[in-house]
Structures are given as structure tokens and as C-alpha cells.
PDB file of N, CA and C in Angstrom:
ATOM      1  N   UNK A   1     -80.228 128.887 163.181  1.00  0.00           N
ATOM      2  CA  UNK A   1     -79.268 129.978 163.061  1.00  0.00           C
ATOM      3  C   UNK A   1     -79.986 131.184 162.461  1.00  0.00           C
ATOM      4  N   UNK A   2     -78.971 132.304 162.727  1.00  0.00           N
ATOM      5  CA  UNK A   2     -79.821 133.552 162.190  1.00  0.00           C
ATOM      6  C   UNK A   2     -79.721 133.772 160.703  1.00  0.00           C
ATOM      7  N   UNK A   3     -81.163 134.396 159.975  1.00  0.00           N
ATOM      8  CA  UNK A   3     -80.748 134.173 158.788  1.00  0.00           C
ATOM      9  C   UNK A   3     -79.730 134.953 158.261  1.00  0.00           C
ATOM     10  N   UNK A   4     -79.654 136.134 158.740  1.00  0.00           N
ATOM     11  CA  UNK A   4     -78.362 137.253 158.639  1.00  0.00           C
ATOM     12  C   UNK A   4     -76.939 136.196 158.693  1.00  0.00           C
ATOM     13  N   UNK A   5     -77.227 135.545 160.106  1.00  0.00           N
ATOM     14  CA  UNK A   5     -75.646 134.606 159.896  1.00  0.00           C
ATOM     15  C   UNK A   5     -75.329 133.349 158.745  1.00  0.00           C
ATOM     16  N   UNK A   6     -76.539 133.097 158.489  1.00  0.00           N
ATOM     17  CA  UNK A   6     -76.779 132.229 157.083  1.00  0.00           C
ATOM     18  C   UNK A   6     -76.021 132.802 156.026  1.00  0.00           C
ATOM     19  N   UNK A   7     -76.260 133.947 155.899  1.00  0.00           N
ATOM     20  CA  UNK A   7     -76.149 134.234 154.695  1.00  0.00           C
ATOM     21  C   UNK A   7     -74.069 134.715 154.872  1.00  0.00           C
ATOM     22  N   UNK A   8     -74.086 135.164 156.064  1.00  0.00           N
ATOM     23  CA  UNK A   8     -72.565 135.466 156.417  1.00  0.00           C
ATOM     24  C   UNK A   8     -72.018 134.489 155.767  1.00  0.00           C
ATOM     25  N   UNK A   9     -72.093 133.734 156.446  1.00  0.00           N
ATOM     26  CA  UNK A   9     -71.498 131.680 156.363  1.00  0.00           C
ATOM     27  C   UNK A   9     -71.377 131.867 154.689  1.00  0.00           C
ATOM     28  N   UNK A  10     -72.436 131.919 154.090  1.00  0.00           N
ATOM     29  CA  UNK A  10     -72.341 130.987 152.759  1.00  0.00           C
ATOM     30  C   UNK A  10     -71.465 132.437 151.876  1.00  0.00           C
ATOM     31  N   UNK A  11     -71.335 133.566 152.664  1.00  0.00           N
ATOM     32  CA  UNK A  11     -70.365 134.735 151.552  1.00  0.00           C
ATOM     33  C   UNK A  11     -69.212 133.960 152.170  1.00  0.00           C
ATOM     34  N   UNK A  12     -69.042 133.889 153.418  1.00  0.00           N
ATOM     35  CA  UNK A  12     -67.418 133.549 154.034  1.00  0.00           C
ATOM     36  C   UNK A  12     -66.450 132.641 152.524  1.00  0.00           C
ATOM     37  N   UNK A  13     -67.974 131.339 152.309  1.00  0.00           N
ATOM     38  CA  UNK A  13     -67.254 130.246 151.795  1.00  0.00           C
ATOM     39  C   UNK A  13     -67.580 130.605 150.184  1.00  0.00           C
ATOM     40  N   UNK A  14     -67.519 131.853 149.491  1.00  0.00           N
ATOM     41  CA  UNK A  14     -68.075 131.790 148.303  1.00  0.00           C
ATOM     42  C   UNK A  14     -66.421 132.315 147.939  1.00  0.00           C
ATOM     43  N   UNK A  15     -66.396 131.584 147.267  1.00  0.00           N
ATOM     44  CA  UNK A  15     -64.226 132.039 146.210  1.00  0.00           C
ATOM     45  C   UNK A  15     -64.674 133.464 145.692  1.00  0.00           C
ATOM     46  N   UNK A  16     -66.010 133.913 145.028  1.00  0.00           N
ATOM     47  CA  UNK A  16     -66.303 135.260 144.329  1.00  0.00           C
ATOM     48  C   UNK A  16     -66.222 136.415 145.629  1.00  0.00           C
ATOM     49  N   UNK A  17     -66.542 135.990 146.589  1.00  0.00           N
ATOM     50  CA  UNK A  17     -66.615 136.653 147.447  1.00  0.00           C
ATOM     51  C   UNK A  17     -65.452 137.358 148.013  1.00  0.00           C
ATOM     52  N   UNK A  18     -64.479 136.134 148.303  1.00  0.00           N
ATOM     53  CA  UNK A  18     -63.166 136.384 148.658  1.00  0.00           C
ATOM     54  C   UNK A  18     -62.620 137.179 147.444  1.00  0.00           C
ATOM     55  N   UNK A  19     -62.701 136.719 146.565  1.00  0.00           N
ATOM     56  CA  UNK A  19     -62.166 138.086 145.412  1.00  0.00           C
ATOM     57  C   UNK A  19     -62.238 139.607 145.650  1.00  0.00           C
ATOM     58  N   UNK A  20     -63.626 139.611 145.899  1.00  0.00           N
ATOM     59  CA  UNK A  20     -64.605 141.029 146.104  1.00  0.00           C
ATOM     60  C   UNK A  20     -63.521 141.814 147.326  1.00  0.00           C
ATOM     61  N   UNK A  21     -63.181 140.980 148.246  1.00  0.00           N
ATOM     62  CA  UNK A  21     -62.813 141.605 149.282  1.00  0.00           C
ATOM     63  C   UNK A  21     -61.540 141.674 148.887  1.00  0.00           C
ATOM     64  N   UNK A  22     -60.765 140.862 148.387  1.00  0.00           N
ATOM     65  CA  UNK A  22     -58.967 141.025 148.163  1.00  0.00           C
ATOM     66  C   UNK A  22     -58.512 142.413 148.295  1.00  0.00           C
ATOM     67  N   UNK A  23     -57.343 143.352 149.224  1.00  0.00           N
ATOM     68  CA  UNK A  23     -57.117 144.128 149.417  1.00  0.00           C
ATOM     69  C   UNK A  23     -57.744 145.188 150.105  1.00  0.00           C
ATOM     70  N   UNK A  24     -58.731 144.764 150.946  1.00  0.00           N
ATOM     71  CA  UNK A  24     -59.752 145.620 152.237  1.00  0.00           C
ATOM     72  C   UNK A  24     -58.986 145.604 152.805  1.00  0.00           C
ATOM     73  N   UNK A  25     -58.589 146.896 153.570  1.00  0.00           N
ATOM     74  CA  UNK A  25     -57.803 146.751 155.051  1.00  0.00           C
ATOM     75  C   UNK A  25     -58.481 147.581 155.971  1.00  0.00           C
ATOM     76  N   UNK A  26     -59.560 147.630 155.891  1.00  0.00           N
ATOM     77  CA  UNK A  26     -60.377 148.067 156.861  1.00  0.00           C
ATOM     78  C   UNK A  26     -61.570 147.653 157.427  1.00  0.00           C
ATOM     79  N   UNK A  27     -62.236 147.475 158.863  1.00  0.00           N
ATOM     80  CA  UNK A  27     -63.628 147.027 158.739  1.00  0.00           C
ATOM     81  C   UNK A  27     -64.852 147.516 158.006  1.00  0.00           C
ATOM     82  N   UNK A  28     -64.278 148.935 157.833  1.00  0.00           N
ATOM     83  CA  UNK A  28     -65.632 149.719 157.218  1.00  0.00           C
ATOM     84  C   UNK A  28     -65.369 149.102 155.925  1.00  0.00           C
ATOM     85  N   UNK A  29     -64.353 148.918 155.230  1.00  0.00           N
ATOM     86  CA  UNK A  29     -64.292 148.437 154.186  1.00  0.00           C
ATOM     87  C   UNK A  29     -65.127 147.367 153.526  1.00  0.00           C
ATOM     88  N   UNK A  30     -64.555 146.458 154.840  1.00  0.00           N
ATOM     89  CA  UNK A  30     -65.364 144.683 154.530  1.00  0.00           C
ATOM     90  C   UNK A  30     -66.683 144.774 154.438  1.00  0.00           C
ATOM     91  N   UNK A  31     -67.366 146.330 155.818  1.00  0.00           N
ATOM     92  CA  UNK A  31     -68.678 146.178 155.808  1.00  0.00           C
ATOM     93  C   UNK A  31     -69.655 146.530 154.633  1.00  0.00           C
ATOM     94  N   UNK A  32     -68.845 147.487 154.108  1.00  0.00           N
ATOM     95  CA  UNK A  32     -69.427 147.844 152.756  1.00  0.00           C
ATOM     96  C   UNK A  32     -69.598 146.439 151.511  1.00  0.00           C
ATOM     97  N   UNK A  33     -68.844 145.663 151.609  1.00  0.00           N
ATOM     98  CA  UNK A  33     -69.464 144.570 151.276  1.00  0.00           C
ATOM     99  C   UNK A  33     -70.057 143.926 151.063  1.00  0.00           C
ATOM    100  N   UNK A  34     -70.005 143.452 152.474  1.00  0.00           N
ATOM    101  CA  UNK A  34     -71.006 142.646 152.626  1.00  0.00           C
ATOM    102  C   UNK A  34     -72.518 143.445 152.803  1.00  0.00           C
ATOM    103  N   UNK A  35     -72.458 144.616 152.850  1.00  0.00           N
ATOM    104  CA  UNK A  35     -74.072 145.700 152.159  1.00  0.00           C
ATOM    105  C   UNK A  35     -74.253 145.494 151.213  1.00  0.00           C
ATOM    106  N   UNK A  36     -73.055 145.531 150.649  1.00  0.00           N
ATOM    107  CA  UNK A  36     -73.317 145.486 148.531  1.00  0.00           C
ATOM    108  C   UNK A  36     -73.723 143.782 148.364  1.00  0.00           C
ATOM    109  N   UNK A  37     -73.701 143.247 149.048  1.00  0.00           N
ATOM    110  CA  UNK A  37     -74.253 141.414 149.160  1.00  0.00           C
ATOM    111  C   UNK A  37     -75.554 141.217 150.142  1.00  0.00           C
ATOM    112  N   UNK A  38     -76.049 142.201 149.997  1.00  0.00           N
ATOM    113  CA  UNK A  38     -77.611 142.172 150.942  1.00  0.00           C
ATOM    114  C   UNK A  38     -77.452 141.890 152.730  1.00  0.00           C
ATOM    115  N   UNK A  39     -76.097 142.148 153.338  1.00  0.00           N
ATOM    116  CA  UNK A  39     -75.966 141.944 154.531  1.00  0.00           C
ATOM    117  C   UNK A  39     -75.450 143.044 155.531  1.00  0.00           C
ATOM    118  N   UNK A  40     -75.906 143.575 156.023  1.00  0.00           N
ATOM    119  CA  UNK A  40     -76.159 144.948 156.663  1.00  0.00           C
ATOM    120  C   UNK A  40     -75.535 144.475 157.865  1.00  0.00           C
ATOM    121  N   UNK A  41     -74.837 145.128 158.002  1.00  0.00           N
ATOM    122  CA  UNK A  41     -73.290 144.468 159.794  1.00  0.00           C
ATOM    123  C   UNK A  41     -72.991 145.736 160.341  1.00  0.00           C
ATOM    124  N   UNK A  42     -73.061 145.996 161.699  1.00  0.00           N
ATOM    125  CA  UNK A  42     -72.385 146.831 162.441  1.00  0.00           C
ATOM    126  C   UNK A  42     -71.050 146.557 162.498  1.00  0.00           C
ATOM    127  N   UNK A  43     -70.358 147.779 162.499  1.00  0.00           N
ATOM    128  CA  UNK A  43     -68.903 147.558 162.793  1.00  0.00           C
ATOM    129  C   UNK A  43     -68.844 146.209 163.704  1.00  0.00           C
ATOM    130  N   UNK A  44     -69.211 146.090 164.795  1.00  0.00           N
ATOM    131  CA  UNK A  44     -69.140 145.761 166.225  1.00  0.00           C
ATOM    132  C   UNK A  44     -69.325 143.973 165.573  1.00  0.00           C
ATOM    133  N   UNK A  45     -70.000 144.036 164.720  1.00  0.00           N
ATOM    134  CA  UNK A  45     -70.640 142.408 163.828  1.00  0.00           C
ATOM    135  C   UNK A  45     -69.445 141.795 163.437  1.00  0.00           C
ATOM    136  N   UNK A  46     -69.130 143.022 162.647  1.00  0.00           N
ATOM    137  CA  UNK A  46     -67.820 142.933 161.328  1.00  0.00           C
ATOM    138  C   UNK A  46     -66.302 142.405 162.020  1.00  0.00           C
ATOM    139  N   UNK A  47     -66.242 143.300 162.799  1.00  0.00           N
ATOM    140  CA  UNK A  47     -65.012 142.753 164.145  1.00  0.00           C
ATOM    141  C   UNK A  47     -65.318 141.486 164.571  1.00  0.00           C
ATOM    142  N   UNK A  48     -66.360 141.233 165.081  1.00  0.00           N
ATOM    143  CA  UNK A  48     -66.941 139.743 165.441  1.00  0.00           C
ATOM    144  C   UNK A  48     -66.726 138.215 165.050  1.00  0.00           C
ATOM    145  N   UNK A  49     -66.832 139.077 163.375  1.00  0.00           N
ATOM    146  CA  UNK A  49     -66.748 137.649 162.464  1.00  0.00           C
ATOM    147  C   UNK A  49     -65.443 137.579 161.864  1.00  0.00           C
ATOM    148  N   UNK A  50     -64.511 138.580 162.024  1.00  0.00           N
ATOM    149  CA  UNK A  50     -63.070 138.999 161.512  1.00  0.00           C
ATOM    150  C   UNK A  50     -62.598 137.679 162.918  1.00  0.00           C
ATOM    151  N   UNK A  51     -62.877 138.430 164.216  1.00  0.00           N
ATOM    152  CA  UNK A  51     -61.871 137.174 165.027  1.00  0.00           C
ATOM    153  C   UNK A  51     -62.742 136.116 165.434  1.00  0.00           C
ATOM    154  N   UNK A  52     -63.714 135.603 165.024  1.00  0.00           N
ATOM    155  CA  UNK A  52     -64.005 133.983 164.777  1.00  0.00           C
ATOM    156  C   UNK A  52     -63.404 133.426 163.762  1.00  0.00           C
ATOM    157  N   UNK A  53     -62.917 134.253 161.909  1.00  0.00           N
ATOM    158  CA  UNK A  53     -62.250 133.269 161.234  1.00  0.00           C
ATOM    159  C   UNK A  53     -61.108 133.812 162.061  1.00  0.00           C
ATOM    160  N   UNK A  54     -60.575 134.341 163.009  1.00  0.00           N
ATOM    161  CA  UNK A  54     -58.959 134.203 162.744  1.00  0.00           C
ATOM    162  C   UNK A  54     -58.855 132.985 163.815  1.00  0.00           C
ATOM    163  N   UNK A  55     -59.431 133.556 165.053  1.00  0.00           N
ATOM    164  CA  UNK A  55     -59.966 131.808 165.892  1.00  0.00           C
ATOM    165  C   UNK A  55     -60.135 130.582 165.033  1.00  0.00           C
ATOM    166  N   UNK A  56     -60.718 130.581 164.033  1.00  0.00           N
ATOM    167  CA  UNK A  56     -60.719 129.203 163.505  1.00  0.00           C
ATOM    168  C   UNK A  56     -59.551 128.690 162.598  1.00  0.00           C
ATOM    169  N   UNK A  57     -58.885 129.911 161.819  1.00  0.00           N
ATOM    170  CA  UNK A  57     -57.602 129.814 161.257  1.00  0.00           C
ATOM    171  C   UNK A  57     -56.329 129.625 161.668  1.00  0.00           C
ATOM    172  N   UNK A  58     -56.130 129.416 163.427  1.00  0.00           N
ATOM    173  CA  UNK A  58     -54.923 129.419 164.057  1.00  0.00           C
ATOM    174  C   UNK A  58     -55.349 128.271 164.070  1.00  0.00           C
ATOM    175  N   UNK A  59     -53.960 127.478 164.698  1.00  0.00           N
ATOM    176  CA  UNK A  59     -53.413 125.774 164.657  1.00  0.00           C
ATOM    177  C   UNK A  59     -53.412 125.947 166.141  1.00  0.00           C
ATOM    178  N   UNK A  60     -54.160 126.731 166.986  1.00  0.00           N
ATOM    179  CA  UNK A  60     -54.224 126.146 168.162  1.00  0.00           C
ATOM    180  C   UNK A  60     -55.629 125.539 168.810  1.00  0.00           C
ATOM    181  N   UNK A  61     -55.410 125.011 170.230  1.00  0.00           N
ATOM    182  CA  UNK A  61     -57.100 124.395 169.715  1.00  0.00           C
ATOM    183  C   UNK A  61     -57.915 125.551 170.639  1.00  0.00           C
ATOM    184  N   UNK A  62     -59.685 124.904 170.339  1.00  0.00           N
ATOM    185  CA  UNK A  62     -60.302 126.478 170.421  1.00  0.00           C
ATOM    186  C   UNK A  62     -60.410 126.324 171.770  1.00  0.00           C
ATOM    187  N   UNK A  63     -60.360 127.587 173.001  1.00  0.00           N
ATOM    188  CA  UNK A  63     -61.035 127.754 174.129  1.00  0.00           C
ATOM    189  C   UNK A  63     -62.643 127.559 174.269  1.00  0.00           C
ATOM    190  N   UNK A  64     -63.107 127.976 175.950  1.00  0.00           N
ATOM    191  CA  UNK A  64     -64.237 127.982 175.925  1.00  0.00           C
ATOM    192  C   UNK A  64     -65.007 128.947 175.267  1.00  0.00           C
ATOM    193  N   UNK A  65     -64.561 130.558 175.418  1.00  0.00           N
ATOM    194  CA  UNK A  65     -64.922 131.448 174.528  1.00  0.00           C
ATOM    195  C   UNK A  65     -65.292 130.898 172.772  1.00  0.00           C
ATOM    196  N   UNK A  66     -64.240 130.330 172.056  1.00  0.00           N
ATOM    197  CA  UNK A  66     -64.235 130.016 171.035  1.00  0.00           C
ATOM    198  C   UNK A  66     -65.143 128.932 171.136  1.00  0.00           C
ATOM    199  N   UNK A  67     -65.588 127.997 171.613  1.00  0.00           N
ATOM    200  CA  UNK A  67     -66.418 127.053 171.923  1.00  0.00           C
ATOM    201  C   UNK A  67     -68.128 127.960 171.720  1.00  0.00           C
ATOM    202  N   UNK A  68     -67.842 128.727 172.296  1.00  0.00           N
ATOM    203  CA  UNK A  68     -69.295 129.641 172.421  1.00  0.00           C
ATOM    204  C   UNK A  68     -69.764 130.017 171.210  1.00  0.00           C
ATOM    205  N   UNK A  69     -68.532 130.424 170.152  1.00  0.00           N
ATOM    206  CA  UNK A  69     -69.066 130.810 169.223  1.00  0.00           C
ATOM    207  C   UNK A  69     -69.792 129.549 167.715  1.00  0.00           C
ATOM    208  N   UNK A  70     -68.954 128.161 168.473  1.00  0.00           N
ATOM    209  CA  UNK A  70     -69.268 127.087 167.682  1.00  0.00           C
ATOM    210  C   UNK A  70     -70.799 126.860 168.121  1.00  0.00           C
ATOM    211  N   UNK A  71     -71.305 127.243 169.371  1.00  0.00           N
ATOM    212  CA  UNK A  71     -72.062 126.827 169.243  1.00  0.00           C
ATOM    213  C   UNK A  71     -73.414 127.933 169.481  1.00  0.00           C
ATOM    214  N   UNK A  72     -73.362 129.072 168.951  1.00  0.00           N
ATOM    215  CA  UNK A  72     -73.618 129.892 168.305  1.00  0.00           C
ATOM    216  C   UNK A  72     -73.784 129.573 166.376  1.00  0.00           C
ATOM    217  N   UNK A  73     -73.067 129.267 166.389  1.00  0.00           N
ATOM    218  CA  UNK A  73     -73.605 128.751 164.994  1.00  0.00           C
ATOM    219  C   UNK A  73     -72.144 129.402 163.819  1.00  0.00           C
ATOM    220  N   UNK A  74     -72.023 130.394 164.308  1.00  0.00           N
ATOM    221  CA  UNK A  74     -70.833 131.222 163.193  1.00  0.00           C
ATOM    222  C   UNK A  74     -69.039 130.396 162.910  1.00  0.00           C
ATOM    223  N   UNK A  75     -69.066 129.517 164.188  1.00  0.00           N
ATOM    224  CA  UNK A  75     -68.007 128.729 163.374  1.00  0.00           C
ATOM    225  C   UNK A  75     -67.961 127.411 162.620  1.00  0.00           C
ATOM    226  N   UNK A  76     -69.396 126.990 162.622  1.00  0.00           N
ATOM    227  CA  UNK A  76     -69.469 125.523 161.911  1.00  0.00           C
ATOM    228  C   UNK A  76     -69.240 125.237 160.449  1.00  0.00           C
ATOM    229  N   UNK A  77     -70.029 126.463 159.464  1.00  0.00           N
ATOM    230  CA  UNK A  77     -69.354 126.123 158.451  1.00  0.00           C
ATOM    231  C   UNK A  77     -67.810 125.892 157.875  1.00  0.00           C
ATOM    232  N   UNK A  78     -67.369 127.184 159.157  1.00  0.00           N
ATOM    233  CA  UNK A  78     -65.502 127.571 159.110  1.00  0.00           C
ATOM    234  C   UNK A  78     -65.333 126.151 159.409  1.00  0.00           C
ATOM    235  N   UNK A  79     -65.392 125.600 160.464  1.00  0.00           N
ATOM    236  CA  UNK A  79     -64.907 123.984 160.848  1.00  0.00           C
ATOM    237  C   UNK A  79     -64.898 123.028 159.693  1.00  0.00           C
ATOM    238  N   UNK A  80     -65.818 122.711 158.869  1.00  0.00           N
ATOM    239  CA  UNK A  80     -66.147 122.183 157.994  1.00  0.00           C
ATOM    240  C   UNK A  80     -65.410 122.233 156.258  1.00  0.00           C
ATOM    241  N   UNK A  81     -64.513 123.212 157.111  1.00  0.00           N
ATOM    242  CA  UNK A  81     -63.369 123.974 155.696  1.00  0.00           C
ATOM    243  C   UNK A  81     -64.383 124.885 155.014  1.00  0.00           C
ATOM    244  N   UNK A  82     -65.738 125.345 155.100  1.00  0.00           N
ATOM    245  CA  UNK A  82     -65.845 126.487 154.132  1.00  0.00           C
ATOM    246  C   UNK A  82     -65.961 127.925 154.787  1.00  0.00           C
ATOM    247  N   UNK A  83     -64.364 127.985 154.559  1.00  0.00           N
ATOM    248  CA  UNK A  83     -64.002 129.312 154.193  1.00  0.00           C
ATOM    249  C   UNK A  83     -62.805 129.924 153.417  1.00  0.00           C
ATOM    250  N   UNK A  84     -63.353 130.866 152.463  1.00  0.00           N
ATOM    251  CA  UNK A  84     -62.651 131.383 151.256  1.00  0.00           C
ATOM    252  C   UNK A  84     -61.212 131.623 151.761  1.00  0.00           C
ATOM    253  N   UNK A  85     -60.094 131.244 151.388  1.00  0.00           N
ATOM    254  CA  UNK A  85     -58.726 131.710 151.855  1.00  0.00           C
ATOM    255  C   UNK A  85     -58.560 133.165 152.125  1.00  0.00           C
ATOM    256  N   UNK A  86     -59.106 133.764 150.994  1.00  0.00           N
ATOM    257  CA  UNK A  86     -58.454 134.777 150.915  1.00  0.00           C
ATOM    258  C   UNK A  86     -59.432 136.031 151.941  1.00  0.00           C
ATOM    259  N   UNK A  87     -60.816 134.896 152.253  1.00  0.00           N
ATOM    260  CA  UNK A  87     -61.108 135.777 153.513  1.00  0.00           C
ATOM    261  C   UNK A  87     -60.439 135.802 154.580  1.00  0.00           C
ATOM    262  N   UNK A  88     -59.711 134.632 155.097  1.00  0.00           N
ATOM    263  CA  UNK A  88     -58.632 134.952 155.804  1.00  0.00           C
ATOM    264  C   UNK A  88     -57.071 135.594 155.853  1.00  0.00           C
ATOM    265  N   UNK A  89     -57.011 135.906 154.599  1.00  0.00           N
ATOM    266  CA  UNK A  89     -56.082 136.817 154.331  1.00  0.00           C
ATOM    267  C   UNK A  89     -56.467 138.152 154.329  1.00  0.00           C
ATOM    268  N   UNK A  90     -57.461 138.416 154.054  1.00  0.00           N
ATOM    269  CA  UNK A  90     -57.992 140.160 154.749  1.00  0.00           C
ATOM    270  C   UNK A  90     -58.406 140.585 155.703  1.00  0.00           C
ATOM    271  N   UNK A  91     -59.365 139.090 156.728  1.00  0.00           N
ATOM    272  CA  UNK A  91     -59.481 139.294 158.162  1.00  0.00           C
ATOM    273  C   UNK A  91     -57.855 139.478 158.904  1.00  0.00           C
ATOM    274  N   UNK A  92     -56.696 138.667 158.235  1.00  0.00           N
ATOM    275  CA  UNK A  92     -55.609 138.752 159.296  1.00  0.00           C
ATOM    276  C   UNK A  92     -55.217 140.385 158.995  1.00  0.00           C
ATOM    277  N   UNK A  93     -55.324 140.957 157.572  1.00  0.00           N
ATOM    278  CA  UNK A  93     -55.050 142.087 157.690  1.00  0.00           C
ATOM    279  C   UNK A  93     -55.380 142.998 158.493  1.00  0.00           C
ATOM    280  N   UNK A  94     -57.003 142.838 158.526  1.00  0.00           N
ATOM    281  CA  UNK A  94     -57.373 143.715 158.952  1.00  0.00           C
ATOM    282  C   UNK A  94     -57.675 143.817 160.431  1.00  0.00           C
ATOM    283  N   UNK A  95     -57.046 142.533 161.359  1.00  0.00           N
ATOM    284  CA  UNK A  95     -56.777 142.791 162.602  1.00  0.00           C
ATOM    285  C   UNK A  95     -55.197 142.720 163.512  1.00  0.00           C
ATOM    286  N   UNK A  96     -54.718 143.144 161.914  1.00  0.00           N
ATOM    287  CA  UNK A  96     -53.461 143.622 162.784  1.00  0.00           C
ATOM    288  C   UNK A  96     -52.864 144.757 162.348  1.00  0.00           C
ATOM    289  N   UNK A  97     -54.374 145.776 161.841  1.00  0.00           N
ATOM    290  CA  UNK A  97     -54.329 147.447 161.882  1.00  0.00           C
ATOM    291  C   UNK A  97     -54.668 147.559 163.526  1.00  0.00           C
TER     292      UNK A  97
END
């Protein structure tokens, strides 16, 4: 995996992390973030990884698309339960601006 996505993964599942972000409602927001955490994301990234957790956070099961991204590497830790709640409480925010 990429080390850039390494390091995504292990902010996704860090509880401090999810703090950091509580109340972002924007992508530029999140991206500034994850800069201030040594991870440099294009918008285009940031959107990316916003609807893989929301893909992995719905109770439906995943398509082939969503399949692609498991095996890509960016949804395995999510599968595995690590990811911070409350990152999914600011990704849902922030894709249903």
C-alpha cells in the first residue's frame, strides 16, 4: 500500500484524530488536517476517502466499484472496524453539503 495511504488508514482509526476533525464541514477543511498531520491530499483525494468511509459505513453490501477500493487497499483497515466514529460523522457531513 501507499505510504501516504498508510498513514491515512492509521489517522482514520486514531480517536485524537477524530476529535481534531469534530465540526469540519468542509473538504478544504478536513484537508487542512490532515496537512497539519504530515499528509498532503488533493481535494479530489479528500472526496475520495470521505465516500469510501461512507461506502463502508452504510449497512448495505459493497458493489464492484466498492470492491475496487478494498482492494486498493483504503478500505481494509475500515473493514476491520478501525475507524474513528466521529470520522464518520464529519465525512457524512460533509457529503451532504
Amino acid at each position: 500500500m501507499d505510504p501516504k495511504m498508510e498513514k491515512v488508514n492509521a489517522l482514520l482509526a486514531d480517536e485524537t484524530f477524530g476529535k481534531s476533525i469534530e465540526g469540519i464541514e468542509t473538504v478544504e477543511g478536513l484537508q487542512k488536517v490532515f496537512a497539519k498531520n504530515g499528509v498532503e491530499l488533493t481535494a479530489k483525494e479528500v472526496e475520495n476517502i470521505c465516500q469510501s468511509v461512507s461506502v463502508y459505513s452504510s449497512e448495505d453490501e459493497l458493489g464492484e466499484n466498492d470492491l475496487d477500493g478494498v482492494a486498493g487497499g483504503l478500505l481494509v483497515p475500515m473493514m476491520l472496524g478501525g475507524i474513528s466514529p466521529l470520522v464518520k460523522i464529519v465525512v457524512n457531513t460533509i457529503l451532504k453539503k
